[in-house]
C-alpha atoms as a PDB file:
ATOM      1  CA  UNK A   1      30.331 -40.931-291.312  1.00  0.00           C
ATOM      2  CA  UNK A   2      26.629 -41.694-292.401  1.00  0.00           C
ATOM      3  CA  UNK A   3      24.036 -43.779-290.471  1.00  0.00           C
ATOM      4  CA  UNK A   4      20.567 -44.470-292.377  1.00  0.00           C
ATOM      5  CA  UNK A   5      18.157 -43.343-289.659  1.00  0.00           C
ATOM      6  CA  UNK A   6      16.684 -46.411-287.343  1.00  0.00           C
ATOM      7  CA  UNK A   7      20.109 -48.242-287.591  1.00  0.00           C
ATOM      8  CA  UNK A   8      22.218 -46.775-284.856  1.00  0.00           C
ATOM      9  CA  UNK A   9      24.424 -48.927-284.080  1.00  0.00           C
ATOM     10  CA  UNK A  10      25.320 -50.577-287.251  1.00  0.00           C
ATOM     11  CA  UNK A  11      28.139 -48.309-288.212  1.00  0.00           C
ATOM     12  CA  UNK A  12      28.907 -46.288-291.250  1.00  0.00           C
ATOM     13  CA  UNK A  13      26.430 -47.353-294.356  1.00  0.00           C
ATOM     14  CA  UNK A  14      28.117 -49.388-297.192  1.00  0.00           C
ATOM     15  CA  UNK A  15      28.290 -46.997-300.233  1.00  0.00           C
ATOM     16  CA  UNK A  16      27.441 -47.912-304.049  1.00  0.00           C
ATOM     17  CA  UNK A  17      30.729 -47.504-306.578  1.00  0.00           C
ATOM     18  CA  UNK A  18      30.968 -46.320-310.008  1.00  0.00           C
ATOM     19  CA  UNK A  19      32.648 -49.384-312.271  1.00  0.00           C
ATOM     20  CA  UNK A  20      33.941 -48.978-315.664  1.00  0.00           C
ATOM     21  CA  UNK A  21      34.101 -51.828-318.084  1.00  0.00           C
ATOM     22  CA  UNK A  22      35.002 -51.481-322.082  1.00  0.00           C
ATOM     23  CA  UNK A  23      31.774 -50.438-324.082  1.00  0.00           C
ATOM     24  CA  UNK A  24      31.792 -52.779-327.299  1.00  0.00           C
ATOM     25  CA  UNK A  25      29.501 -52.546-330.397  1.00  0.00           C
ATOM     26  CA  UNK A  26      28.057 -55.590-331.854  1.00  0.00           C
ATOM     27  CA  UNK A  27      25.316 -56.785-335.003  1.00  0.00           C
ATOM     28  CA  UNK A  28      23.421 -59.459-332.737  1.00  0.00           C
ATOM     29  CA  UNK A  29      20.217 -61.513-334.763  1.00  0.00           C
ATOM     30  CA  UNK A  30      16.913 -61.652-333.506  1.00  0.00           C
ATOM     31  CA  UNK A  31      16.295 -65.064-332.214  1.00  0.00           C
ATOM     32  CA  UNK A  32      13.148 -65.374-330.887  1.00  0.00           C
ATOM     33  CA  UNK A  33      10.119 -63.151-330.454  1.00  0.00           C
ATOM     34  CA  UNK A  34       7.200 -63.868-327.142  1.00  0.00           C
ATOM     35  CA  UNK A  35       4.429 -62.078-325.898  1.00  0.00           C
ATOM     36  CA  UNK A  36       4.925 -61.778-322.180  1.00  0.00           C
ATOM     37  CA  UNK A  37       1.585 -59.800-321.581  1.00  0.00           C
ATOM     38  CA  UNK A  38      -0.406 -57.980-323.794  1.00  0.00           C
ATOM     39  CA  UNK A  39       1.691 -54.730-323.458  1.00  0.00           C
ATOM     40  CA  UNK A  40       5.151 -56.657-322.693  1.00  0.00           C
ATOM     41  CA  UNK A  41       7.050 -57.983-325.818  1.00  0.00           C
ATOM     42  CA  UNK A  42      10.564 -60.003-325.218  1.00  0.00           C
ATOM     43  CA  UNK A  43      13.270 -60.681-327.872  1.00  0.00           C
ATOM     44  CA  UNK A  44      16.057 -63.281-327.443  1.00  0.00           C
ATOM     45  CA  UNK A  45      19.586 -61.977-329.739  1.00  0.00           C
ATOM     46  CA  UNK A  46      22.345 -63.872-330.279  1.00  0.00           C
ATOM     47  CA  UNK A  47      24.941 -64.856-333.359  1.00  0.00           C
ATOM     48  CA  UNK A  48      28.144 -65.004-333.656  1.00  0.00           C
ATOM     49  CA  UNK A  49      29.027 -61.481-332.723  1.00  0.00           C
ATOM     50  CA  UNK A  50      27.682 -62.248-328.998  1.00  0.00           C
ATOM     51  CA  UNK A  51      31.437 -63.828-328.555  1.00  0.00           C
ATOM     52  CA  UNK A  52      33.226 -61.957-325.936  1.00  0.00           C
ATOM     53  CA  UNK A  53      30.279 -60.239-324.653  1.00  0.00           C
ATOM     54  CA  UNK A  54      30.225 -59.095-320.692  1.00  0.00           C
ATOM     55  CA  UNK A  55      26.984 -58.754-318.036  1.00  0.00           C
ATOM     56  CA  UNK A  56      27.796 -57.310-315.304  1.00  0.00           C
ATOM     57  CA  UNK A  57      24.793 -56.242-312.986  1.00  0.00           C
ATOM     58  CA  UNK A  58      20.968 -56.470-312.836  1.00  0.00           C
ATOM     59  CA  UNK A  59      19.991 -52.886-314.401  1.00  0.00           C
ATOM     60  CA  UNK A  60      22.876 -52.825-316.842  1.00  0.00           C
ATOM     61  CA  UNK A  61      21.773 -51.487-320.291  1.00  0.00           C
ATOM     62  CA  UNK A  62      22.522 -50.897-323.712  1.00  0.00           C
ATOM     63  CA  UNK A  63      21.954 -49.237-326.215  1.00  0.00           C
ATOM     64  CA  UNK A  64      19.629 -50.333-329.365  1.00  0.00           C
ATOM     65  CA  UNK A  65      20.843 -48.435-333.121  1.00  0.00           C
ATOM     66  CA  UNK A  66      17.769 -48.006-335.588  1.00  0.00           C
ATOM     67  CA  UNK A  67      17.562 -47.238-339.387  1.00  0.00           C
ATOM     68  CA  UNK A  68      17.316 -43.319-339.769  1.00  0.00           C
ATOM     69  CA  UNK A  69      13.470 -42.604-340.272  1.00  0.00           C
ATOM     70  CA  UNK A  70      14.694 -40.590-343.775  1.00  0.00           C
ATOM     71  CA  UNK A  71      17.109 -42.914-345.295  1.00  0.00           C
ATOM     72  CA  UNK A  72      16.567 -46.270-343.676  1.00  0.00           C
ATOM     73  CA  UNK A  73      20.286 -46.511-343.249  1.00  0.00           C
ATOM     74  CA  UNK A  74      22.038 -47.594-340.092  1.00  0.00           C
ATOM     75  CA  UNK A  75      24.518 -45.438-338.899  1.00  0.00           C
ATOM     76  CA  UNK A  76      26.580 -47.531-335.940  1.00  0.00           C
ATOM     77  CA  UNK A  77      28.856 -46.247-333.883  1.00  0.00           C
ATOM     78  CA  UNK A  78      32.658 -47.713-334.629  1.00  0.00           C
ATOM     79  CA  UNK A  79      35.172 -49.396-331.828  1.00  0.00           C
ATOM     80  CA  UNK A  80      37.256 -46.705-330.677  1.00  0.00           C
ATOM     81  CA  UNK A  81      39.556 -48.189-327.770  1.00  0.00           C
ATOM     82  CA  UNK A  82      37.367 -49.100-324.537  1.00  0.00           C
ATOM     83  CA  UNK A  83      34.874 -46.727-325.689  1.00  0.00           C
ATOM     84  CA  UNK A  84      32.852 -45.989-328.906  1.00  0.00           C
ATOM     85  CA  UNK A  85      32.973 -43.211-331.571  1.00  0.00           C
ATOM     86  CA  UNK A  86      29.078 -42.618-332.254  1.00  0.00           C
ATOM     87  CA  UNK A  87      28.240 -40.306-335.700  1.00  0.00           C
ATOM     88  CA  UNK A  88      27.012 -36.758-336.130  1.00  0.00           C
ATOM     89  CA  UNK A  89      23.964 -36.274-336.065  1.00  0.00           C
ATOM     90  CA  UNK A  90      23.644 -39.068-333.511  1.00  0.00           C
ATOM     91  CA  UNK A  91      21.539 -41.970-334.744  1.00  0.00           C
ATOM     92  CA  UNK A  92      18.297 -43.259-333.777  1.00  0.00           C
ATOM     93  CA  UNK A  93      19.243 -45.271-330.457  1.00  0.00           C
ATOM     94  CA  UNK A  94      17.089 -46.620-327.448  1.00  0.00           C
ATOM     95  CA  UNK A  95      18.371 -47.583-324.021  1.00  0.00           C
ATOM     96  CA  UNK A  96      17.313 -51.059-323.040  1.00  0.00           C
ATOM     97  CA  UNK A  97      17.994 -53.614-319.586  1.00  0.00           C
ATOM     98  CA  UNK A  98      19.562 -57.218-320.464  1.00  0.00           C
ATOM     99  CA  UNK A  99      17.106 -58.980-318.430  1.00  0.00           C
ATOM    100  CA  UNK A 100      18.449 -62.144-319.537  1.00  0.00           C
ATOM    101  CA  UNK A 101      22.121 -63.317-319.624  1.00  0.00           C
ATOM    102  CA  UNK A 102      23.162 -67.121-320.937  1.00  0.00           C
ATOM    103  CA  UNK A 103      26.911 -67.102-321.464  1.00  0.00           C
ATOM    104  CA  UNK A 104      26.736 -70.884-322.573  1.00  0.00           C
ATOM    105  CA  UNK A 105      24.322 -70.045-325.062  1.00  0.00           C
ATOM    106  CA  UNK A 106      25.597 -66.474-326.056  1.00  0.00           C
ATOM    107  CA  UNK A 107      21.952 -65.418-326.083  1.00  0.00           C
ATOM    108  CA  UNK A 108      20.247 -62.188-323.849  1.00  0.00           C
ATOM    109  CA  UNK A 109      17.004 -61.480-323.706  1.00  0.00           C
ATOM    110  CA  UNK A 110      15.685 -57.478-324.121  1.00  0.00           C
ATOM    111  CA  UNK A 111      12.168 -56.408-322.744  1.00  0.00           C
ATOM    112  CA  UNK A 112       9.791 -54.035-324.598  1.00  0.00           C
ATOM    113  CA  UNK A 113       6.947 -52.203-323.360  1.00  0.00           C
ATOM    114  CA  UNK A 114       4.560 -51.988-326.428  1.00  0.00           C
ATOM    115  CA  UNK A 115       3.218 -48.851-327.026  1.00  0.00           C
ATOM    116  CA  UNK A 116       2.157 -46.596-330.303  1.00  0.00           C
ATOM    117  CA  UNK A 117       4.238 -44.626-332.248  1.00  0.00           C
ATOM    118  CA  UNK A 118       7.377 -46.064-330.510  1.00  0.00           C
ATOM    119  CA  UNK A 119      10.809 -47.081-332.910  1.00  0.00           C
ATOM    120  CA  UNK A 120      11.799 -49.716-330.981  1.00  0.00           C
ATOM    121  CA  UNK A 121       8.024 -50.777-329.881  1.00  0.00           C
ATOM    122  CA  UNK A 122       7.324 -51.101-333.173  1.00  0.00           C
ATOM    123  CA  UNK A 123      10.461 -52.773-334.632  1.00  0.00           C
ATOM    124  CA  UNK A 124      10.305 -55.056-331.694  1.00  0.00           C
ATOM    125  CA  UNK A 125       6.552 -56.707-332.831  1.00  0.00           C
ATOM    126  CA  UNK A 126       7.381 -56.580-336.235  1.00  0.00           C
ATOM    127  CA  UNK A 127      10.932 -57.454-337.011  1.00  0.00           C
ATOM    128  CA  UNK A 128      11.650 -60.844-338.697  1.00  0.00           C
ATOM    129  CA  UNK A 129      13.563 -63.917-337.079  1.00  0.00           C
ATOM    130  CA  UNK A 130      16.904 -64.008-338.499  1.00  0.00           C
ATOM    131  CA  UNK A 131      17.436 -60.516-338.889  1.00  0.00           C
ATOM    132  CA  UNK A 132      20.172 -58.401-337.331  1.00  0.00           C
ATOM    133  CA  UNK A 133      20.078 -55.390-335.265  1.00  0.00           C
ATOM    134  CA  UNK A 134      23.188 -52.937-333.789  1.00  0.00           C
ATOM    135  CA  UNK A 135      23.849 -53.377-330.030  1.00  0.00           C
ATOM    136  CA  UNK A 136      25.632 -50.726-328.043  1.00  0.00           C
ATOM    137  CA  UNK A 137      26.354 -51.850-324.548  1.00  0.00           C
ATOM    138  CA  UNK A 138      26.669 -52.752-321.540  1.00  0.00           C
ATOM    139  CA  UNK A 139      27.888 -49.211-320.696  1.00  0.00           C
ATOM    140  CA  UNK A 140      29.201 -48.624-316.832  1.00  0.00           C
ATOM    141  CA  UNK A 141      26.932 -48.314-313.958  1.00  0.00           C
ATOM    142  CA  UNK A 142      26.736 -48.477-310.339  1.00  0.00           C
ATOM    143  CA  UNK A 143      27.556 -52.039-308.683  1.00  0.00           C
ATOM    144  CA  UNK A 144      25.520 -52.062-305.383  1.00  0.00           C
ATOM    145  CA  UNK A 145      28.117 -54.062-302.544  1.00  0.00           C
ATOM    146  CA  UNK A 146      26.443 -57.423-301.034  1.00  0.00           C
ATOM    147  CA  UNK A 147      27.093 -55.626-297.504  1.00  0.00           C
ATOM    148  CA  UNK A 148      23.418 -53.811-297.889  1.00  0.00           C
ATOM    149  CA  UNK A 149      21.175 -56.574-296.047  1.00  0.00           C
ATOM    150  CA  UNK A 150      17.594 -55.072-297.648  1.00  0.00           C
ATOM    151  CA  UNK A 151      17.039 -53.746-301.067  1.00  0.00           C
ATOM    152  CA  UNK A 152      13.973 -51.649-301.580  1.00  0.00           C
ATOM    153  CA  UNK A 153      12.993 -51.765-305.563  1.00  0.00           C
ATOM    154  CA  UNK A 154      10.322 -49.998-306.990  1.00  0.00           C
ATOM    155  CA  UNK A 155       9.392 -48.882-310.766  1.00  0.00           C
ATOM    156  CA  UNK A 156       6.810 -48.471-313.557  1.00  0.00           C
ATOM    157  CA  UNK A 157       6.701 -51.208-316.253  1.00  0.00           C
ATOM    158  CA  UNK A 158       9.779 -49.911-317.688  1.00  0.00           C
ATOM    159  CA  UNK A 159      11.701 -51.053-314.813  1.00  0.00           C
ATOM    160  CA  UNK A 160      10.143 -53.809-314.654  1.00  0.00           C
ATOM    161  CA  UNK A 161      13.139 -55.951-316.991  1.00  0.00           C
ATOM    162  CA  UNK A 162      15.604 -54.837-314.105  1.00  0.00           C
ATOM    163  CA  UNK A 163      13.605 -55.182-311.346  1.00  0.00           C
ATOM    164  CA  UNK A 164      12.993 -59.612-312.761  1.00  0.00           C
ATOM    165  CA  UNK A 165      16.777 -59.987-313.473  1.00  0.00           C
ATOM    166  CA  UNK A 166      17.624 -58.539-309.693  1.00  0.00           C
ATOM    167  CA  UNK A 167      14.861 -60.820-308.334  1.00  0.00           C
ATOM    168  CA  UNK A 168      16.336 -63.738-310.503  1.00  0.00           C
ATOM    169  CA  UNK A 169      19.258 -63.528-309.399  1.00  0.00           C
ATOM    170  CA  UNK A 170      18.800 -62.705-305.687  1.00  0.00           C
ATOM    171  CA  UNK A 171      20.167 -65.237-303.184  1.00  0.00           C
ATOM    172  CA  UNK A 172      17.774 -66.920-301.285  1.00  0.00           C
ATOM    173  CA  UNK A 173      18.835 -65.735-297.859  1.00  0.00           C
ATOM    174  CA  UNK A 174      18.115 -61.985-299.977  1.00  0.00           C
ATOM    175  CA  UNK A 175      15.632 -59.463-297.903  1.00  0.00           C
ATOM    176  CA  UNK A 176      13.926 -56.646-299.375  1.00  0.00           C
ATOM    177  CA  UNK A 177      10.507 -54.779-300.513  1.00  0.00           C
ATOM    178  CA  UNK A 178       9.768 -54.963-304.225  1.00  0.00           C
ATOM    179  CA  UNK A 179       6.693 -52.724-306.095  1.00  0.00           C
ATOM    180  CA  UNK A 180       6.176 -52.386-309.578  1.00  0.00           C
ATOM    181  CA  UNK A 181       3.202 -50.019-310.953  1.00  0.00           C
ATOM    182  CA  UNK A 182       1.630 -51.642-314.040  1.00  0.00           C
ATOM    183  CA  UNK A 183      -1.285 -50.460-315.919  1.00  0.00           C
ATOM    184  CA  UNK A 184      -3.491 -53.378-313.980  1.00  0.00           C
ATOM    185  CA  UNK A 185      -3.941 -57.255-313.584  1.00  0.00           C
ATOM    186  CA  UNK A 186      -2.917 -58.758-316.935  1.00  0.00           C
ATOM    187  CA  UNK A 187       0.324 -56.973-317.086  1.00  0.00           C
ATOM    188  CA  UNK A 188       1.545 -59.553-314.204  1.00  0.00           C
ATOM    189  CA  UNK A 189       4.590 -61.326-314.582  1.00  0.00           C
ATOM    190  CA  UNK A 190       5.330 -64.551-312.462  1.00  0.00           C
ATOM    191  CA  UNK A 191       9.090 -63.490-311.080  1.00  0.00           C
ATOM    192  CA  UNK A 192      11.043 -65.661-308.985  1.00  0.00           C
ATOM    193  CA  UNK A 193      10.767 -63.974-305.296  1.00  0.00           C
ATOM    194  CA  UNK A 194      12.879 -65.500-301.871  1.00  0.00           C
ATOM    195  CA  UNK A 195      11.043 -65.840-299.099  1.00  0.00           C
ATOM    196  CA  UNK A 196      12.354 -62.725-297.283  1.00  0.00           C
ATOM    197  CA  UNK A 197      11.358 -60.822-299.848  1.00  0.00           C
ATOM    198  CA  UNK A 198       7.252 -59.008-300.834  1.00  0.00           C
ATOM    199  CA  UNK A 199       6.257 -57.756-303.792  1.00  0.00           C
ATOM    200  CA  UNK A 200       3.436 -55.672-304.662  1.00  0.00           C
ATOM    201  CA  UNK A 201       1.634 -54.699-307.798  1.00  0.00           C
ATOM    202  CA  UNK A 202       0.313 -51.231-308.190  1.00  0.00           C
ATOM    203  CA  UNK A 203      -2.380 -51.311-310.772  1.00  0.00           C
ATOM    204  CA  UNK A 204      -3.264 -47.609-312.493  1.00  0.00           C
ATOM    205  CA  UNK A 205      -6.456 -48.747-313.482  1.00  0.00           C
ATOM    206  CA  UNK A 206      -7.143 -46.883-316.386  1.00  0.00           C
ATOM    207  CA  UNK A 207      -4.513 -43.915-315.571  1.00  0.00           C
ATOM    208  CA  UNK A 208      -2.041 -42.988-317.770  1.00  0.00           C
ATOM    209  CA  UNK A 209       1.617 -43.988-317.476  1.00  0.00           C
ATOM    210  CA  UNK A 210       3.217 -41.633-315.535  1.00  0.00           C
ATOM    211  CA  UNK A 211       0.346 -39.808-314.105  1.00  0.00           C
ATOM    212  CA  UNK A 212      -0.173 -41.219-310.484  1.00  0.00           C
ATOM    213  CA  UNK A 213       1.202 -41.130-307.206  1.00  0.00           C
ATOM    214  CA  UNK A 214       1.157 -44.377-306.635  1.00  0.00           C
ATOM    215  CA  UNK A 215       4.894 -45.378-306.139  1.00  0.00           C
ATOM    216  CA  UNK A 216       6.080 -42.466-304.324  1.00  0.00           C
ATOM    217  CA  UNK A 217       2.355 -43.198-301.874  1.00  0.00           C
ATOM    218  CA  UNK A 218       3.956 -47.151-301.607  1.00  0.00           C
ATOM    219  CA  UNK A 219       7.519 -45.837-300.694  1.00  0.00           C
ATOM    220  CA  UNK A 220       6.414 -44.217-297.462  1.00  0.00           C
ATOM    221  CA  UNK A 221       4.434 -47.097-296.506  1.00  0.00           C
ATOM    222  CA  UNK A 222       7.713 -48.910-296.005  1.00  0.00           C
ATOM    223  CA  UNK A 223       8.804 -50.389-293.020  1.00  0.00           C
ATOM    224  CA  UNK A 224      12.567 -50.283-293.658  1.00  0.00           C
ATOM    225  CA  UNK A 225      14.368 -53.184-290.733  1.00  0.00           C
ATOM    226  CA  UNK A 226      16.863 -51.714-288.438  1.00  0.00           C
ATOM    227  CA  UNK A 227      19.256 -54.461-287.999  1.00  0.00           C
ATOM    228  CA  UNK A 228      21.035 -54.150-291.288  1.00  0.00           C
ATOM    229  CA  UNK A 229      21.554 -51.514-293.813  1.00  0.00           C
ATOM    230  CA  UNK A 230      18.964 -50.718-296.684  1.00  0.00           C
ATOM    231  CA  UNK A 231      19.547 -49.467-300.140  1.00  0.00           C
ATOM    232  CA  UNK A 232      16.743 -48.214-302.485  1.00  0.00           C
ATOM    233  CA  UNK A 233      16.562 -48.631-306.356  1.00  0.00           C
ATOM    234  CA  UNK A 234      14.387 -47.406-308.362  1.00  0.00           C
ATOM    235  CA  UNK A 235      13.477 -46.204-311.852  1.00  0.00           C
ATOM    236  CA  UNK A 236      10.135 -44.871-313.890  1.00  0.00           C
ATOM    237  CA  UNK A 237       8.923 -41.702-315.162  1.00  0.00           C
ATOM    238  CA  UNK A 238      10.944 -38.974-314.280  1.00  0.00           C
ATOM    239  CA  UNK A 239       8.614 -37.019-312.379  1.00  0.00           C
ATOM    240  CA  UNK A 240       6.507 -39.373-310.786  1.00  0.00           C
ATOM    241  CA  UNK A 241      10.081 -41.097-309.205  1.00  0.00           C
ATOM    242  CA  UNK A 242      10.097 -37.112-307.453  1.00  0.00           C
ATOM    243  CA  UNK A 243       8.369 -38.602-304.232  1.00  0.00           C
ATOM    244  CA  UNK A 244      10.736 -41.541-304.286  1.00  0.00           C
ATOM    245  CA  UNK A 245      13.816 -39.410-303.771  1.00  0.00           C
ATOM    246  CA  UNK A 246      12.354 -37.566-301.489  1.00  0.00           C
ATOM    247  CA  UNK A 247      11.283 -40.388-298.962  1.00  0.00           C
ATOM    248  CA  UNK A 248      14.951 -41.964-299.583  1.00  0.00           C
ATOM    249  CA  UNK A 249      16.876 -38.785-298.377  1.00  0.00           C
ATOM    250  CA  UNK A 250      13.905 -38.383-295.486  1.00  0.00           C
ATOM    251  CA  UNK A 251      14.959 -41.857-294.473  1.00  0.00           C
ATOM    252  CA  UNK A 252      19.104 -41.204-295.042  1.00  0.00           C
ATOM    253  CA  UNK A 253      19.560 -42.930-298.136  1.00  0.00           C
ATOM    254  CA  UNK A 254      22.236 -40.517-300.273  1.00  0.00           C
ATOM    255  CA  UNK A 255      23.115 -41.226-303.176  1.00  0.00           C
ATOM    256  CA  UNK A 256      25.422 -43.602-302.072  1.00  0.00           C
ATOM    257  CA  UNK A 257      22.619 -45.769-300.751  1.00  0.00           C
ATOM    258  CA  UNK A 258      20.026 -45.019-303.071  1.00  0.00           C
ATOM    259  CA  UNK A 259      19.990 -45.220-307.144  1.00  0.00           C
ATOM    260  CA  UNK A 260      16.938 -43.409-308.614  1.00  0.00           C
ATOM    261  CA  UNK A 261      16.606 -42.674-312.513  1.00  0.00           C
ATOM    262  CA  UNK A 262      14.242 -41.502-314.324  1.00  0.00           C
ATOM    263  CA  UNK A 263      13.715 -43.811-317.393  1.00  0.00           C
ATOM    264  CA  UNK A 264      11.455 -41.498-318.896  1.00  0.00           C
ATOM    265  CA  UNK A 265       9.578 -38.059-319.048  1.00  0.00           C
ATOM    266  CA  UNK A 266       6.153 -37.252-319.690  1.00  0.00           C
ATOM    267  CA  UNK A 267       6.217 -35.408-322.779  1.00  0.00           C
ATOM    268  CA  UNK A 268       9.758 -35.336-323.933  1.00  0.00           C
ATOM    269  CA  UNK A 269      10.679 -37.727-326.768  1.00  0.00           C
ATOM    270  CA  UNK A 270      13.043 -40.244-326.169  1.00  0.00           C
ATOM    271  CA  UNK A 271      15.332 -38.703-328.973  1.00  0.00           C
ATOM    272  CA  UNK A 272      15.634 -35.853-326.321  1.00  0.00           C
ATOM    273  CA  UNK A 273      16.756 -38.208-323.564  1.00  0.00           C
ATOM    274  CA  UNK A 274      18.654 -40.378-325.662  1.00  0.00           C
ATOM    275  CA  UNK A 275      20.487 -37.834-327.282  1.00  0.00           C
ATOM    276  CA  UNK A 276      24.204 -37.535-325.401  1.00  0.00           C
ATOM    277  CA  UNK A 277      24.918 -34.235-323.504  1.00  0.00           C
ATOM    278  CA  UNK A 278      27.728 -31.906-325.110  1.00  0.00           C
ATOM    279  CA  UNK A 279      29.680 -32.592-322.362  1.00  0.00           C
ATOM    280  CA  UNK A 280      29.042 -35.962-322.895  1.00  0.00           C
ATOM    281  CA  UNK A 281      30.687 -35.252-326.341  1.00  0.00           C
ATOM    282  CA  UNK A 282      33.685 -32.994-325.263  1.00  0.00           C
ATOM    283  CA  UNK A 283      34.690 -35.649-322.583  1.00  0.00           C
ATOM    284  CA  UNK A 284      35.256 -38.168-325.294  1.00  0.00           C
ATOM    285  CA  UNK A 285      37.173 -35.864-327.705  1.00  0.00           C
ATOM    286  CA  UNK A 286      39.666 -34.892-324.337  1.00  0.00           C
ATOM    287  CA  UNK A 287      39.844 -38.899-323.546  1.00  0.00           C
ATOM    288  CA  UNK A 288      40.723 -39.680-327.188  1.00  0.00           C
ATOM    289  CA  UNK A 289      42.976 -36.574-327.903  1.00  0.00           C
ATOM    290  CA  UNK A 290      45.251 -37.472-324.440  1.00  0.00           C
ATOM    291  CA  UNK A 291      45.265 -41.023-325.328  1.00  0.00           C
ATOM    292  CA  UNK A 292      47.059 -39.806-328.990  1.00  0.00           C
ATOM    293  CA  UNK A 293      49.114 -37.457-327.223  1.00  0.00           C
ATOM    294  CA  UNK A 294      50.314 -40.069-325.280  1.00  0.00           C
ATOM    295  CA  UNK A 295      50.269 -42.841-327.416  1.00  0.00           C
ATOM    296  CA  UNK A 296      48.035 -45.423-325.796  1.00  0.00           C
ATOM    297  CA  UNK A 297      45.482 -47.278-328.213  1.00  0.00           C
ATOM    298  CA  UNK A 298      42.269 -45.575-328.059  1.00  0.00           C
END
C-alpha cells in the first residue's frame, strides 16, 4: 500500500493503467498549414481515410511514415489484425502528439518544432496542401484515472503539443502545476488554463535545447497540496528529464503515479529512437504466429 509523502491520511494512491486499443494505418491529406511561433509549425490532416479513427488521451501519438531518403518511395506498414506489420529495413517514421481531435470534422491537428536538418521539420514547412502523408497511430499508452486531484506537467517544446491538449481539455474544477521550457518569449503559446491551475514559462535564453537544468530546478520548487493525490507527467530531452524522476520518486510518485519519457536525446538521431527494439520485433512475430496457431484473425 503506497502513500505519496505529505498525504497521510488519504489512503492508498490511485495508480495509472496500461490500455490497449487496435493500432490502424491510414493515408490522411494535409489540410492546412500555420505558423504558431517562429519555431512552432501546425498541420491540420484529414480525408476520407480519417473514418473510423479513435483519440483516446492527451499525449497519445502516432507515428508519421516518410519517403526513403534513397528512393523517395514510401514503404507503409500493412493492417495486420489489431496491430501492424511494419517492413524490413524499417522506414523513415517520426513519433508525433494529436494535439487536436474533431470527430465531426474528421480532422487532427499535429505540432512541429522547426528545426534544421529534420525529415519531418522539413516536410512539415514545405509540403503542399492537398497532398497525402502515411499515419501510424494512436498506439496504446497509459490512461491517468480522474481520482488524482493535481497533475504536475512539465516539458521542453516538444511536449509542449501534449501538455495544450491536457490543458484543453482539463475540467474547470482541474488543479495542477504546469511548466514548459521554451527557447524564450516568442515561443509563447496562449493555452486555455482553469483557474486552479499555474503555468510557467522557462525561457533558455540563448541555451541550447536540452542543455539546462531548468525543469528539473522548477520541479523541486513545487509545492505539491496534501489533501488529494498528485500525479506528475512529463516529457523532454532524455537527460535533462534525469532530475525530474528523481524529485518524483523523492516525493513518492512510482511509476504508477508518475509518467516521465524522454522524447529525445542529445546526440542520438531520431532514426535511433524511432527504430523498434528486437524485442519489439520478436513480440509481434509470437503474437501473430499464436494467433495462426489458433486460428483467430490477426
Amino acid at each position: 500500500m503506497a502513500e505519496l509523502r505529505g498525504t497521510t491520511g488519504l489512503g492508498e494512491a490511485p495508480r495509472n493503467s496500461w490500455a490497449e486499443w487496435d493500432i490502424k494505418i491510414r493515408e490522411v491529406v494535409v489540410l492546412e498549414r500555420r505558423q504558431l511561433t517562429p519555431k512552432m509549425v501546425r498541420l491540420t490532416l484529414g480525408g476520407p481515410d480519417m473514418d473510423g479513427f479513435e483519440s483516446h488521451i492527451a499525449d497519445e501519438h502516432c507515428k508519421l511514415v516518410f519517403p526513403d531518403a534513397d528512393t523517395g518511395e514510401t514503404r507503409a506498414p500493412v493492417q495486420d489484425g489489431a496491430r501492424l506489420a511494419w517492413p524490413s529495413p524499417f522506414p523513415t517514421c517520426r513519433d508525433y502528439t494529436i494535439r487536436r481531435y474533431d470527430a465531426v470534422a474528421g480532422e487532427i491537428d499535429i505540432d512541429f518544432v522547426v528545426h534544421a536538418g529534420g525529415v519531418a521539420s522539413e516536410w512539415a514547412q514545405s509540403c503542399e496542401i492537398g497532398s497525402t502523408v502515411w499515419l501510424a497511430g494512436p498506439r496504446p499508452a497509459m490512461v491517468v484515472p480522474p481520482e488524482f486531484g493535481f497533475l504536475v506537467l512539465l516539458g521542453d517544446e516538444t511536449a509542449l503539443p501534449a501538455i495544450g491538449r491536457w490543458l484543453s481539455e482539463m475540467p474547470a474544477d482541474a488543479r495542477g502545476v504546469v511548466a514548459v521550457e521554451i527557447d524564450g518569449p516568442a515561443e509563447e503559446q496562449e493555452l486555455p488554463v482553469p483557474a486552479g491551475v499555474t503555468l510557467t514559462w522557462l525561457h533558455r535564453d540563448g541555451a541550447a535545447p536540452g542543455s539546462t537544468t531548468l525543469l528539473g530546478d522548477f520541479a523541486s520548487s513545487i509545492e505539491l497540496p496534501s489533501d488529494v493525490h498528485s500525479y506528475v507527467w512529463a516529457g523532454g530531452e532524455a537527460i535533462s528529464l534525469k532530475p525530474v524522476r528523481q524529485w518524483a520518486r523523492s516525493t513518492g510518485h512510482t511509476k504508477h503515479q508518475s509518467d516521465i519519457t524522454g522524447y529525445w536525446r542529445r546526440g542520438v538521431t531520431q532514426e535511433e529512437l524511432e527504430k523498434p527494439s528486437l524485442l519489439d520485433r520478436v513480440v509481434h512475430r509470437v503474437e501473430h504466429t499464436v494467433a495462426h496457431l489458433l486460428g483467430r484473425e490477426h
